[in-house]
C-alpha atoms as a PDB file:
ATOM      1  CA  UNK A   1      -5.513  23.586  18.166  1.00  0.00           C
ATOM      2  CA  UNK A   2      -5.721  20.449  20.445  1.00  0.00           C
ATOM      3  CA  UNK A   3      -8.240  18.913  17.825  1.00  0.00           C
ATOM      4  CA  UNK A   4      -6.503  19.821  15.092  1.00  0.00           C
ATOM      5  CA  UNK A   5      -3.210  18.157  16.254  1.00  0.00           C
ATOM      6  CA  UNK A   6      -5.173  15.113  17.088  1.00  0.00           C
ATOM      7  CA  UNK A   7      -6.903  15.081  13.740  1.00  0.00           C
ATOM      8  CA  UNK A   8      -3.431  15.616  12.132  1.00  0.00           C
ATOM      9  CA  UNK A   9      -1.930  12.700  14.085  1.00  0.00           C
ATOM     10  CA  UNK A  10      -4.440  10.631  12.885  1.00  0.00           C
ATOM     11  CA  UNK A  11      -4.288  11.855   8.949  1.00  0.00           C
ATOM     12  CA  UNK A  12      -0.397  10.868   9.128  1.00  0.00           C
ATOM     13  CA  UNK A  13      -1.252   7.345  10.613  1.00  0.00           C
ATOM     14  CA  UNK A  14      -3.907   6.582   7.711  1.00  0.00           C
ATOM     15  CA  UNK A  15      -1.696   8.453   5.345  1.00  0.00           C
ATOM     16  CA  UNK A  16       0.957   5.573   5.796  1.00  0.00           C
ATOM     17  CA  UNK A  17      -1.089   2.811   5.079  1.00  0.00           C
ATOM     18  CA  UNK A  18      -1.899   4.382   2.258  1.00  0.00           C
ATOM     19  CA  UNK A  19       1.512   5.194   1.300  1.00  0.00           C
ATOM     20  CA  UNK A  20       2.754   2.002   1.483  1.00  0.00           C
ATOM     21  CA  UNK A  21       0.223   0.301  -0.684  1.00  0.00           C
ATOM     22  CA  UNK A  22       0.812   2.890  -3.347  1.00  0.00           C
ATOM     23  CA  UNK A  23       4.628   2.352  -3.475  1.00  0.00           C
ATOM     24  CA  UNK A  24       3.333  -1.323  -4.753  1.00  0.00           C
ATOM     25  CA  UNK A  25       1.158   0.574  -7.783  1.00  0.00           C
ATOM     26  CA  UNK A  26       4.395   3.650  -8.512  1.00  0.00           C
ATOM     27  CA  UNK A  27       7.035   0.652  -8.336  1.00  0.00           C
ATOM     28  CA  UNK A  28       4.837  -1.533 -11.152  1.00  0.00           C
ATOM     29  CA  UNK A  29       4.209   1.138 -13.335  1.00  0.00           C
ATOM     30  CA  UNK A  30       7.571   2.521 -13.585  1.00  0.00           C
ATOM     31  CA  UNK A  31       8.748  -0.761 -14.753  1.00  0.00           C
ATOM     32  CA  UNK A  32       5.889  -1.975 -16.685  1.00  0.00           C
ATOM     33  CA  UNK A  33       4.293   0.529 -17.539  1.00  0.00           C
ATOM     34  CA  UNK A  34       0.768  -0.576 -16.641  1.00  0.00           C
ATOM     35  CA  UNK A  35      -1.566  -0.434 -13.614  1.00  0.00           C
ATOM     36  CA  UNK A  36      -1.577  -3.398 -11.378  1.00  0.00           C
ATOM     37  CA  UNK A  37      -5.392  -2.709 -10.277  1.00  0.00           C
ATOM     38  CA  UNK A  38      -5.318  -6.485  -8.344  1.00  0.00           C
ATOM     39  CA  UNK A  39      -2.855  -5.046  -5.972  1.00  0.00           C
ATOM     40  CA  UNK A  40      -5.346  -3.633  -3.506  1.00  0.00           C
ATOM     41  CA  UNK A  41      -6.961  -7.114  -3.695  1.00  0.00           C
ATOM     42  CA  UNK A  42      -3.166  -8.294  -2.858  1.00  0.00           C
ATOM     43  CA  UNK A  43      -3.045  -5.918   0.491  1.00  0.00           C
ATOM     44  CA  UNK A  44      -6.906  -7.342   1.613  1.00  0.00           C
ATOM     45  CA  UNK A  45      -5.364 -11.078   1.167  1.00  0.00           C
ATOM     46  CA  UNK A  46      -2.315 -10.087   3.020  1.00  0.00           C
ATOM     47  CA  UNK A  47      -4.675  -8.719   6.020  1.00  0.00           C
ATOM     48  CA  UNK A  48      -6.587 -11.917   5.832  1.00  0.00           C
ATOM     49  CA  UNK A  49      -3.687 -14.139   5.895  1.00  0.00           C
ATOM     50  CA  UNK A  50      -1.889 -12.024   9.102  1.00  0.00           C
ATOM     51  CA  UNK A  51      -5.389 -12.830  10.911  1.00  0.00           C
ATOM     52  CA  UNK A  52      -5.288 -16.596   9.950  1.00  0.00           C
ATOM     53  CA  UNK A  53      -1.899 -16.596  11.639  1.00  0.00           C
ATOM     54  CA  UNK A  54      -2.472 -14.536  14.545  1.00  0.00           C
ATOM     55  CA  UNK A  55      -6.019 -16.706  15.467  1.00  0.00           C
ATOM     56  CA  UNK A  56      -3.242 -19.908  14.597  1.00  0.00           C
ATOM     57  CA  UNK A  57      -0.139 -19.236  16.538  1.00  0.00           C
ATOM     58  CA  UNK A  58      -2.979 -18.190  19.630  1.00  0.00           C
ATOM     59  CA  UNK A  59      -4.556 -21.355  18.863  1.00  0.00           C
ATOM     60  CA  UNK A  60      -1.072 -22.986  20.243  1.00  0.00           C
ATOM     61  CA  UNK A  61      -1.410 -20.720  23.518  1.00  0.00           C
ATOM     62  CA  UNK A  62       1.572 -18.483  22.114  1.00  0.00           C
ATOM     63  CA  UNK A  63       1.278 -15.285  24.313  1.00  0.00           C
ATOM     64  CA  UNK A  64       4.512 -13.273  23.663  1.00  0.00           C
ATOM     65  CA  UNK A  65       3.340 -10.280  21.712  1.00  0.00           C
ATOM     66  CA  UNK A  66       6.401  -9.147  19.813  1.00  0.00           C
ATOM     67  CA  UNK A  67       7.214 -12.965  19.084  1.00  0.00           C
ATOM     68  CA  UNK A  68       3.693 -12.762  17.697  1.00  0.00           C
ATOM     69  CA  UNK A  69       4.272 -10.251  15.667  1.00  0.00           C
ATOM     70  CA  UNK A  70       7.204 -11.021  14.411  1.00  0.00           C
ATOM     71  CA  UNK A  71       5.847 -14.250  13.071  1.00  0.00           C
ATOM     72  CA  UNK A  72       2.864 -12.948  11.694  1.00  0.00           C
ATOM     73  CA  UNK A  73       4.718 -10.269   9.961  1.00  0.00           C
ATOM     74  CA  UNK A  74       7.059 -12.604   7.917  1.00  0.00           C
ATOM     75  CA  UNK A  75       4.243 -15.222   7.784  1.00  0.00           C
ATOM     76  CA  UNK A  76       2.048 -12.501   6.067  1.00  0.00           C
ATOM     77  CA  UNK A  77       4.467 -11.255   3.553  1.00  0.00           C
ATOM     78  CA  UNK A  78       6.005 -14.764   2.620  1.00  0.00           C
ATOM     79  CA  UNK A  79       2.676 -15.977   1.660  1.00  0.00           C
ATOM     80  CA  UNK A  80       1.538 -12.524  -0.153  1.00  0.00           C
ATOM     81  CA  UNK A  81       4.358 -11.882  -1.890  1.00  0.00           C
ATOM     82  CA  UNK A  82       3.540 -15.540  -3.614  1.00  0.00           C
ATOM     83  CA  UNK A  83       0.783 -14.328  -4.671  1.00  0.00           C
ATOM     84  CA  UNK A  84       2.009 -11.691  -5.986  1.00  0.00           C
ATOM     85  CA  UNK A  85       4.767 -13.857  -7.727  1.00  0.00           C
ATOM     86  CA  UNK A  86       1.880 -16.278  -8.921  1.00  0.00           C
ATOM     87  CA  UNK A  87      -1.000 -13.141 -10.489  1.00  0.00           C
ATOM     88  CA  UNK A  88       2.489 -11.921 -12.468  1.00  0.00           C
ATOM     89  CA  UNK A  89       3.103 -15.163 -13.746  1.00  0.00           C
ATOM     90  CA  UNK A  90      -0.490 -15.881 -14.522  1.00  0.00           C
ATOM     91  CA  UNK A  91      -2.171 -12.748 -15.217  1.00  0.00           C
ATOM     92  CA  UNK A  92       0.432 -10.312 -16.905  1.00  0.00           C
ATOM     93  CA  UNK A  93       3.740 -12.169 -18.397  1.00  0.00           C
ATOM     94  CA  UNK A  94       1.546 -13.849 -21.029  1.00  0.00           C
ATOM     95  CA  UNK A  95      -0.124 -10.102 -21.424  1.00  0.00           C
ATOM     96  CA  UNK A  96       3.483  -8.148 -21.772  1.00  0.00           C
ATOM     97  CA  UNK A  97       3.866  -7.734 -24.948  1.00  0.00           C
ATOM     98  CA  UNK A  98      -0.228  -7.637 -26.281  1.00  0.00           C
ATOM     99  CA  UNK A  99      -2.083  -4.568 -26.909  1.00  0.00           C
ATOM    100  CA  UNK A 100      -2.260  -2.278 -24.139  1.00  0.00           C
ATOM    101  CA  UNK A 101      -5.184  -2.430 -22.977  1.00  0.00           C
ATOM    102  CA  UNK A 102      -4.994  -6.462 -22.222  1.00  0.00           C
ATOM    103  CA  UNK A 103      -2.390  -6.143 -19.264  1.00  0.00           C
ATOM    104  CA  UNK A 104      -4.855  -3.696 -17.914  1.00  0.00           C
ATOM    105  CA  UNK A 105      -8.369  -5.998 -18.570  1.00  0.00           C
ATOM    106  CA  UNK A 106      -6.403  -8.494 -17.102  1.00  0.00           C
ATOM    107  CA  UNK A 107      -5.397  -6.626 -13.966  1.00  0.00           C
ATOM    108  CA  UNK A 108      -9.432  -5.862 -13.840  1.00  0.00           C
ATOM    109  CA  UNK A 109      -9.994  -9.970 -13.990  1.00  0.00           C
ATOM    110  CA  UNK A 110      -7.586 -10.519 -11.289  1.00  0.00           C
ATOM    111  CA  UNK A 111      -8.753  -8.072  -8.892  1.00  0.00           C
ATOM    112  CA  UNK A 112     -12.722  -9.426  -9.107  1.00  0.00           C
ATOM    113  CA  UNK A 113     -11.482 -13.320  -9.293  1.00  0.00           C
ATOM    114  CA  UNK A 114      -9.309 -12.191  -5.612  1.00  0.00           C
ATOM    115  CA  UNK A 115     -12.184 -10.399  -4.172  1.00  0.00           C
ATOM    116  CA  UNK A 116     -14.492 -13.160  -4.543  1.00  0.00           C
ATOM    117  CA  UNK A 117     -12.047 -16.084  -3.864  1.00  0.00           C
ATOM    118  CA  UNK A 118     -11.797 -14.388  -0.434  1.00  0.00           C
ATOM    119  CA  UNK A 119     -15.594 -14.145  -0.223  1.00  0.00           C
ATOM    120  CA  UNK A 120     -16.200 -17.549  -0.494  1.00  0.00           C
ATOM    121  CA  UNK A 121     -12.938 -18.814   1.691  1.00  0.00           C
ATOM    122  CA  UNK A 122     -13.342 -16.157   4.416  1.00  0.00           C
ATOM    123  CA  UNK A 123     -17.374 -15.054   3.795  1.00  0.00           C
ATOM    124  CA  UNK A 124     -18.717 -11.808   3.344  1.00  0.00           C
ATOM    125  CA  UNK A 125     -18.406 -10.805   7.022  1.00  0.00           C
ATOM    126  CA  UNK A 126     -16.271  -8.728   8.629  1.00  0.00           C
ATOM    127  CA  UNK A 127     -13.429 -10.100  10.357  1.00  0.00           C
ATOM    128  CA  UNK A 128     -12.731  -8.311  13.879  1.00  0.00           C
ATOM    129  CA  UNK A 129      -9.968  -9.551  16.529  1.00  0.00           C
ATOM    130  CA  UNK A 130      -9.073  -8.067  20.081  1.00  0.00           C
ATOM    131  CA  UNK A 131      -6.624  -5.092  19.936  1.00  0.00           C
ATOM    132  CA  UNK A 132      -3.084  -6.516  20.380  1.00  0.00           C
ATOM    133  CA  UNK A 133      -1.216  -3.381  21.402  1.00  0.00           C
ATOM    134  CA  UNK A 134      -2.521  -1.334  23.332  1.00  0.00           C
ATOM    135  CA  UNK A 135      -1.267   1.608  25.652  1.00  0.00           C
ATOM    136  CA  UNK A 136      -0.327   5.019  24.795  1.00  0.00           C
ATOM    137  CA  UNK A 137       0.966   8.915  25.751  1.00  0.00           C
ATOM    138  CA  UNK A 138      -1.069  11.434  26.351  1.00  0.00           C
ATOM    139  CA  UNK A 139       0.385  14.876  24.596  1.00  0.00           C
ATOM    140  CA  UNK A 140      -1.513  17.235  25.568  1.00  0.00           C
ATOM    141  CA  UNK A 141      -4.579  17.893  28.109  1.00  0.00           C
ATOM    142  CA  UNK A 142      -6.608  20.945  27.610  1.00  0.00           C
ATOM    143  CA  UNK A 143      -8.509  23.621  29.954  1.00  0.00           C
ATOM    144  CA  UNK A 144     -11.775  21.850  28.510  1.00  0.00           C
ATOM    145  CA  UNK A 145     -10.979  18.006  28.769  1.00  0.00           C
ATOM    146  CA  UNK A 146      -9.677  17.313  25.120  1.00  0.00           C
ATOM    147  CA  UNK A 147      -6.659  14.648  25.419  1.00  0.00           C
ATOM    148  CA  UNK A 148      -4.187  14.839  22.408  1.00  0.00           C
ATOM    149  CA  UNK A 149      -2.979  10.955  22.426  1.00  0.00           C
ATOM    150  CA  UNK A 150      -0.345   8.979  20.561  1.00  0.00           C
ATOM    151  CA  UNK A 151      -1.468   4.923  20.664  1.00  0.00           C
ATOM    152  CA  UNK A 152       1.457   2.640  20.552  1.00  0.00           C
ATOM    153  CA  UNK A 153      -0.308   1.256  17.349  1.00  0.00           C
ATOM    154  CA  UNK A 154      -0.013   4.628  15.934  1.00  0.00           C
ATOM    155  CA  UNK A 155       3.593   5.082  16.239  1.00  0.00           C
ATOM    156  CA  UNK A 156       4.373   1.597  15.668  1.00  0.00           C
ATOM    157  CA  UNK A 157       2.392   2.706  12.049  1.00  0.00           C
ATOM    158  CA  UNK A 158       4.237   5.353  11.605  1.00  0.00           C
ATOM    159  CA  UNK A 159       7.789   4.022  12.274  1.00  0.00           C
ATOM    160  CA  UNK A 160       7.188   0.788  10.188  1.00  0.00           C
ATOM    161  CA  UNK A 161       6.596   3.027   7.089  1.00  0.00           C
ATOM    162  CA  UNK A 162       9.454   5.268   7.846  1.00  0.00           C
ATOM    163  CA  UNK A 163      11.765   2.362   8.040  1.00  0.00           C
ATOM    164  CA  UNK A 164      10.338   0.721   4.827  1.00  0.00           C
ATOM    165  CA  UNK A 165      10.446   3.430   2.809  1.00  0.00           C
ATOM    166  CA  UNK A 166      14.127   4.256   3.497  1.00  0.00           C
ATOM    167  CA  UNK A 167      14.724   0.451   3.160  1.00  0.00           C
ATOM    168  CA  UNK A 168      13.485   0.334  -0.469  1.00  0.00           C
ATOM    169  CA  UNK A 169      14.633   3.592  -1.494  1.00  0.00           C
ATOM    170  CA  UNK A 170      18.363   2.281  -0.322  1.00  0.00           C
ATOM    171  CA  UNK A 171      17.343  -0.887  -2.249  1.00  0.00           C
ATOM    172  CA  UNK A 172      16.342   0.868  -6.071  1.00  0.00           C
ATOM    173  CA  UNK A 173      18.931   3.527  -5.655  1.00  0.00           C
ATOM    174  CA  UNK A 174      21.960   0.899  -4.282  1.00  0.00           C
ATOM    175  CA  UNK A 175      21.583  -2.591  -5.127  1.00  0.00           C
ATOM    176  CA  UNK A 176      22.057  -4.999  -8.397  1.00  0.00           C
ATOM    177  CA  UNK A 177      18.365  -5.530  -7.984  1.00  0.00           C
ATOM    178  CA  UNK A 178      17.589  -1.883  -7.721  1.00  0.00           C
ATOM    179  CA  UNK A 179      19.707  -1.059 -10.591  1.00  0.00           C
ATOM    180  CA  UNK A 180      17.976  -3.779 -12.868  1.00  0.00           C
ATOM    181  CA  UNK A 181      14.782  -2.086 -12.091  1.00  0.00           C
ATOM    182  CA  UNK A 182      15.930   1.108 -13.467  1.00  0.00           C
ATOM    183  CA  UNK A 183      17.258  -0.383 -16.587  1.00  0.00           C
ATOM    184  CA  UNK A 184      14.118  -2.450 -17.255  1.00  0.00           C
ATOM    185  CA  UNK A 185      12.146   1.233 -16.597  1.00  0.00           C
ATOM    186  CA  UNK A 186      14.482   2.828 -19.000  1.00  0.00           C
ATOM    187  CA  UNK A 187      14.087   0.304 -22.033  1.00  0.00           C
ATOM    188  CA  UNK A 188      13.483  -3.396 -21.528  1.00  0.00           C
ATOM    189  CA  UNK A 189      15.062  -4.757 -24.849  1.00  0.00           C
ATOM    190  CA  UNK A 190      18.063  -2.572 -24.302  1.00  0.00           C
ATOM    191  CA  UNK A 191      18.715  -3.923 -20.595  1.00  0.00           C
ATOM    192  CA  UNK A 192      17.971  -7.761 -21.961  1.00  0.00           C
ATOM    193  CA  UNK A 193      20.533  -7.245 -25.004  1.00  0.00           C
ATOM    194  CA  UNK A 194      22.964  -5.668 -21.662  1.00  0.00           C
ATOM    195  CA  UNK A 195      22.289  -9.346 -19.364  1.00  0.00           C
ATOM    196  CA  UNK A 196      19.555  -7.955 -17.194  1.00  0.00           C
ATOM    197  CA  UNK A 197      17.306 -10.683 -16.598  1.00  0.00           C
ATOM    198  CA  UNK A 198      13.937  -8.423 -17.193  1.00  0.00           C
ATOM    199  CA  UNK A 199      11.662 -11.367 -16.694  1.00  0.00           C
ATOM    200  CA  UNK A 200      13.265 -11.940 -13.049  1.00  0.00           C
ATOM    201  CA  UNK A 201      13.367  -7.963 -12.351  1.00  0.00           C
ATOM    202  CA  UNK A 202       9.668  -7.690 -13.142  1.00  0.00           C
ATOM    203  CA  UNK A 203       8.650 -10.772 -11.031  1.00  0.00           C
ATOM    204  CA  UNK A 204      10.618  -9.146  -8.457  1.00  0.00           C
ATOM    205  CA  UNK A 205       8.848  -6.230  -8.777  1.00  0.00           C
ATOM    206  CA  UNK A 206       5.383  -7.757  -8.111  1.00  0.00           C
ATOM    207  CA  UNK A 207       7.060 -10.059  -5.359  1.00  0.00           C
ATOM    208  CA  UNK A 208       8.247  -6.412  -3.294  1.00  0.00           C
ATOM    209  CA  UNK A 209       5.379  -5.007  -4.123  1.00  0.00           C
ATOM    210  CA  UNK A 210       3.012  -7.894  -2.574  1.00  0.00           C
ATOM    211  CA  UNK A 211       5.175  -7.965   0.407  1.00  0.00           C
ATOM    212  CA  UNK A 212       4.808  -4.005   1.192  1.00  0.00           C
ATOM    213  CA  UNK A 213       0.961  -4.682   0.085  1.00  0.00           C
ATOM    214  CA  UNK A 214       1.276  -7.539   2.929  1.00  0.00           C
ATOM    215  CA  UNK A 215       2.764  -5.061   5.752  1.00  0.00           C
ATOM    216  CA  UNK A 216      -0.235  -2.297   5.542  1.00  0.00           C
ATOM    217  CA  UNK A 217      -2.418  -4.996   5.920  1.00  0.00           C
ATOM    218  CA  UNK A 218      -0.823  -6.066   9.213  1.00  0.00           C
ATOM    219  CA  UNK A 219      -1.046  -2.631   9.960  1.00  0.00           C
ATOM    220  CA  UNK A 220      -4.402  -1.995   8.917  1.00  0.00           C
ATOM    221  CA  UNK A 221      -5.043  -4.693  10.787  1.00  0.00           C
ATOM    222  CA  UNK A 222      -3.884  -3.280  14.137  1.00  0.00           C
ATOM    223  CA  UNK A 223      -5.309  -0.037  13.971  1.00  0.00           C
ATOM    224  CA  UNK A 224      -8.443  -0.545  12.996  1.00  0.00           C
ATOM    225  CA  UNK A 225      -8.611  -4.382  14.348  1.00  0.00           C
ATOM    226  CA  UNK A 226     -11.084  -5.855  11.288  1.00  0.00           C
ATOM    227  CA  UNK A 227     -10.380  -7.132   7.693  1.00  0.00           C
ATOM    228  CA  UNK A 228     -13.122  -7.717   5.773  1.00  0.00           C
ATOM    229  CA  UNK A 229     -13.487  -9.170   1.721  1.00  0.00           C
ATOM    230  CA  UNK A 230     -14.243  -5.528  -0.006  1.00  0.00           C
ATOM    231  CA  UNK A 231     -11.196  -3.255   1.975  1.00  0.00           C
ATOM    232  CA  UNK A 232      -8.798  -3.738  -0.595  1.00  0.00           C
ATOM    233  CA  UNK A 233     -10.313  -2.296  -3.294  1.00  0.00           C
ATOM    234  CA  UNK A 234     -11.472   0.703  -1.519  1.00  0.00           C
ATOM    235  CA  UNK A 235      -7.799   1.162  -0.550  1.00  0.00           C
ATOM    236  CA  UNK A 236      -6.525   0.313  -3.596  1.00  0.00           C
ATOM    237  CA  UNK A 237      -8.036   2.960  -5.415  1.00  0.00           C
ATOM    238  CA  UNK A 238      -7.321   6.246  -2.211  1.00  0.00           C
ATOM    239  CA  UNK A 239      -3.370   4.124  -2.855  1.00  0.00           C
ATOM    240  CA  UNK A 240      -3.964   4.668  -6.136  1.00  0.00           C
ATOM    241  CA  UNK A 241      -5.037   8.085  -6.461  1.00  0.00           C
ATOM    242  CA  UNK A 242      -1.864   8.150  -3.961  1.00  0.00           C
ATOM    243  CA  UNK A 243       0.790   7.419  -6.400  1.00  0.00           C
ATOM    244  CA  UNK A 244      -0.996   9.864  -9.309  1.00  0.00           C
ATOM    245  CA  UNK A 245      -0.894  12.306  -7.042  1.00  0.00           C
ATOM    246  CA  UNK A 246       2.548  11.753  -5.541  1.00  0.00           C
ATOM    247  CA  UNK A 247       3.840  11.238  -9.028  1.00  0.00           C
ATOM    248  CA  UNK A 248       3.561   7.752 -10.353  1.00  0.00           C
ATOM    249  CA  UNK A 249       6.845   6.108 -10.775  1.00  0.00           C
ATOM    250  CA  UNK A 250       8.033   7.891  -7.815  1.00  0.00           C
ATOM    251  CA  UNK A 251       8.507   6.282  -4.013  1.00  0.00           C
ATOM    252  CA  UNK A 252       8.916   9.028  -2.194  1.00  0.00           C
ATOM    253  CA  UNK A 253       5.941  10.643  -4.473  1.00  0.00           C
ATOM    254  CA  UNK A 254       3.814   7.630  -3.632  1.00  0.00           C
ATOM    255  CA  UNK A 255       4.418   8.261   0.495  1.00  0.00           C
ATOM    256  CA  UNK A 256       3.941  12.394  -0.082  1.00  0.00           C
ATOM    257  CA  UNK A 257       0.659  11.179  -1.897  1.00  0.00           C
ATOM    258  CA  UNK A 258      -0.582   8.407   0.583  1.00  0.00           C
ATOM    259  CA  UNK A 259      -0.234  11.370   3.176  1.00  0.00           C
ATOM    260  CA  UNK A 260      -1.755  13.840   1.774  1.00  0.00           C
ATOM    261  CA  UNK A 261      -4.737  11.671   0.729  1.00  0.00           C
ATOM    262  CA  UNK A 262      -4.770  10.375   4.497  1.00  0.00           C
ATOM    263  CA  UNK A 263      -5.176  14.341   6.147  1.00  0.00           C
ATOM    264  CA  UNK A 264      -7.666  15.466   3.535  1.00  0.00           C
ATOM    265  CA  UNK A 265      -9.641  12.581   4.331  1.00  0.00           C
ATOM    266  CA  UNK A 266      -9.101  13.071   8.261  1.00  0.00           C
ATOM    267  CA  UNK A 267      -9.306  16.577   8.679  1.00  0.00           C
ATOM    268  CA  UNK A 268     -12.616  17.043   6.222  1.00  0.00           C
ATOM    269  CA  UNK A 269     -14.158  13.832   8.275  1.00  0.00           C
ATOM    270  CA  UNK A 270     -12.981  16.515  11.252  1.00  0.00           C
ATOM    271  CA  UNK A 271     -14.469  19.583  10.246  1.00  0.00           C
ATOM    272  CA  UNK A 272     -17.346  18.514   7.784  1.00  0.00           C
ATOM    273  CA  UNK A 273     -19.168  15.910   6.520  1.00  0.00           C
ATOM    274  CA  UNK A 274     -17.664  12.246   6.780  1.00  0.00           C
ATOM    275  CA  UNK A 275     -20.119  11.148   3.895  1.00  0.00           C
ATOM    276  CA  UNK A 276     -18.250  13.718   1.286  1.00  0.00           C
ATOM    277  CA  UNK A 277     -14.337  13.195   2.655  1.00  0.00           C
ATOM    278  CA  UNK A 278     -14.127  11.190  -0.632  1.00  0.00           C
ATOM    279  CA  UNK A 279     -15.385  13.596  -2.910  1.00  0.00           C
ATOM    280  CA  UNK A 280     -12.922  16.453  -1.310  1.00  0.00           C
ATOM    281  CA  UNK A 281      -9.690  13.706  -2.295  1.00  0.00           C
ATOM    282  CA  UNK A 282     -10.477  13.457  -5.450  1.00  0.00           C
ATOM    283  CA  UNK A 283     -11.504  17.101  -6.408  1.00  0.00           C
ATOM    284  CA  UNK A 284      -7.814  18.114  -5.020  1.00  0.00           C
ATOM    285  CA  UNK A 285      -6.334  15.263  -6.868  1.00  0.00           C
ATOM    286  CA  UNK A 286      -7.606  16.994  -9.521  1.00  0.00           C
ATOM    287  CA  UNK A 287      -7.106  20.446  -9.419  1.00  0.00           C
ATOM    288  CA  UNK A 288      -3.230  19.138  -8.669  1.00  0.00           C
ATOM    289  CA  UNK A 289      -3.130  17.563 -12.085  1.00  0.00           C
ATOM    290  CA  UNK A 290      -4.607  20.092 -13.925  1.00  0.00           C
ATOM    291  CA  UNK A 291      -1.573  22.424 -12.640  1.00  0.00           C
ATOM    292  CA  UNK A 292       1.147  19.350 -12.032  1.00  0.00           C
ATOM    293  CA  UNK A 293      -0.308  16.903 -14.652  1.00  0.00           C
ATOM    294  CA  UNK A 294       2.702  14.332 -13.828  1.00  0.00           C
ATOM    295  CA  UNK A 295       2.253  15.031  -9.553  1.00  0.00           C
ATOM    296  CA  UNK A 296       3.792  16.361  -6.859  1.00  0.00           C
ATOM    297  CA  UNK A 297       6.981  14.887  -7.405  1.00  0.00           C
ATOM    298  CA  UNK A 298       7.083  13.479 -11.018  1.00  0.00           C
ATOM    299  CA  UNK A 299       9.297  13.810 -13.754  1.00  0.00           C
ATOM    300  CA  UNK A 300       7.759  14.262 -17.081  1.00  0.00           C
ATOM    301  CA  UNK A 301       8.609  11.740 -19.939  1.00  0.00           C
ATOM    302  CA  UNK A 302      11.390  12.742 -22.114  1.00  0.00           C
ATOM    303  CA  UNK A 303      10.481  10.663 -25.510  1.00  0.00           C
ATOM    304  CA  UNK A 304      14.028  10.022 -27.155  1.00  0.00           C
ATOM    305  CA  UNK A 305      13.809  10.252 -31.252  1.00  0.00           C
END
């Protein structure tokens, strides 16, 4: 049981990350309508950019850790969330109203032209830094010598996601902007002819989206202390498979499916073989389709005559 709990700490921690890089793919689609496959890229360039700032702001012989992170925190999604501004502008406005499959080709496009931009500015290796927070509890000490720990990192994960998810589940549910973004989900020519700026609410979209892509890269950043060119879109498609399983178009869905895609990978890593962990997601992803073909928590689409 001491293993397991430590295995299921663990799941929950790399669940979040997850999580909040698929709340970036549910929030796009249920607006648009189309899969932003560049936003994995987005969540690599917003780890790359939170290490540029951390070896800067060192560089100056800053030493204050939580002033540290502050900065590199709003640094990090300031600067992502442009680019996520700048790929909608680019890569899908012009796209909107084509065929369908151009947003998505397009999407394709952007995600190679990021990964290799970053090859060449950063290089192809990876990227390690010291570990920044370090300390921890121990839970639990058993007969044998197993220690069940908690790191600081990993609740500092874990908290971060809980507070952003309630954050931008208050924001959809309770604000003008949040209320645009349903309208625009509902029927975009509708909400135009009703004063909703749709091209704003989209590019708002992609802007939130970039900055949540730009906090699990901090994060990732942390726990596992490297970035490297090719993580995002290895993330970007478990986040992915996240939100499909969660129920795409749903946050809370995306979170559920960012966890459960996190233990399964854990606790088979745990018990059998690390090579296959990625096999076992996505044969439960889809044995939960077959049965739930819209997710764990998805609605299905009601097509109005």
């Amino acid at each position: 049981m001491d293993y397991f709990a430590q295995q299921l700490i663990n799941g929950l921690v790399l669940g979040s990350i997850y999580g909040l890089i698929a709340i970036g793919y549910t929030m796009v689609y249920g607006i648009v309508g189309m899969i932003n496959f560049a936003h994995g890229d987005v969540f690599m360039i917003g780890g790359f950019i939170a290490l540029i700032t951390f070896l800067i702001l060192i560089s100056f012989g800053l030493t204050a850790i939580p002033l540290i992170l502050l900065i590199v925190l709003l640094v990090s999604m300031a600067i992502t969330a442009l680019y996520g501004w700048t790929i909608e502008r680019i890569a899908y406005r012009p796209l909107r109203h084509s065929f369908r499959l151009a947003p998505m080709l397009s999407a394709i496009g952007m995600s190679f032209v990021l990964t290799n931009y970053s090859q060449v500015a950063q290089g192809a290796r990876v990227k390690p830094i010291p570990p920044f927070i370090t300390g921890g509890y121990t839970l639990h000490e058993s007969p044998d010598g197993f220690v069940i720990q908690l790191s600081n990192i990993q609740i500092m994960v874990v908290i971060t996601t809980i507070v952003l998810l309630a954050l931008f589940t208050w924001l959809v549910s309770s604000t003008r902007l949040g209320r645009d973004m349903r309208a625009c989900e509902q029927d975009q020519t509708m909400a135009a002819l009703l004063g909703v700026d749709v091209d704003r609410t989209i590019s708002m979209t992609f802007v939130i989206g970039a900055a949540l892509a730009a906090v699990a890269g901090l994060m990732y950043l942390l726990y596992y202390g490297l970035v490297d060119f090719f993580m995002g879109f290895v993330a970007g498609i478990k986040a992915f498979t996240a939100a499909v399983l969660g129920g795409i178009g749903s946050l809370p869905g995306a979170m559920l499916g960012g966890l459960a895609i996190g233990l399964i990978e854990t606790f088979w890593s745990a018990y059998f073989s690390v090579e296959y962990k990625d096999v076992a997601a996505f044969s439960i992803l889809i044995v939960v389709l077959i049965f739930m073909p819209t997710g764990l928590l998805g609605r299905p689409e009601v097509e109005k005559v």
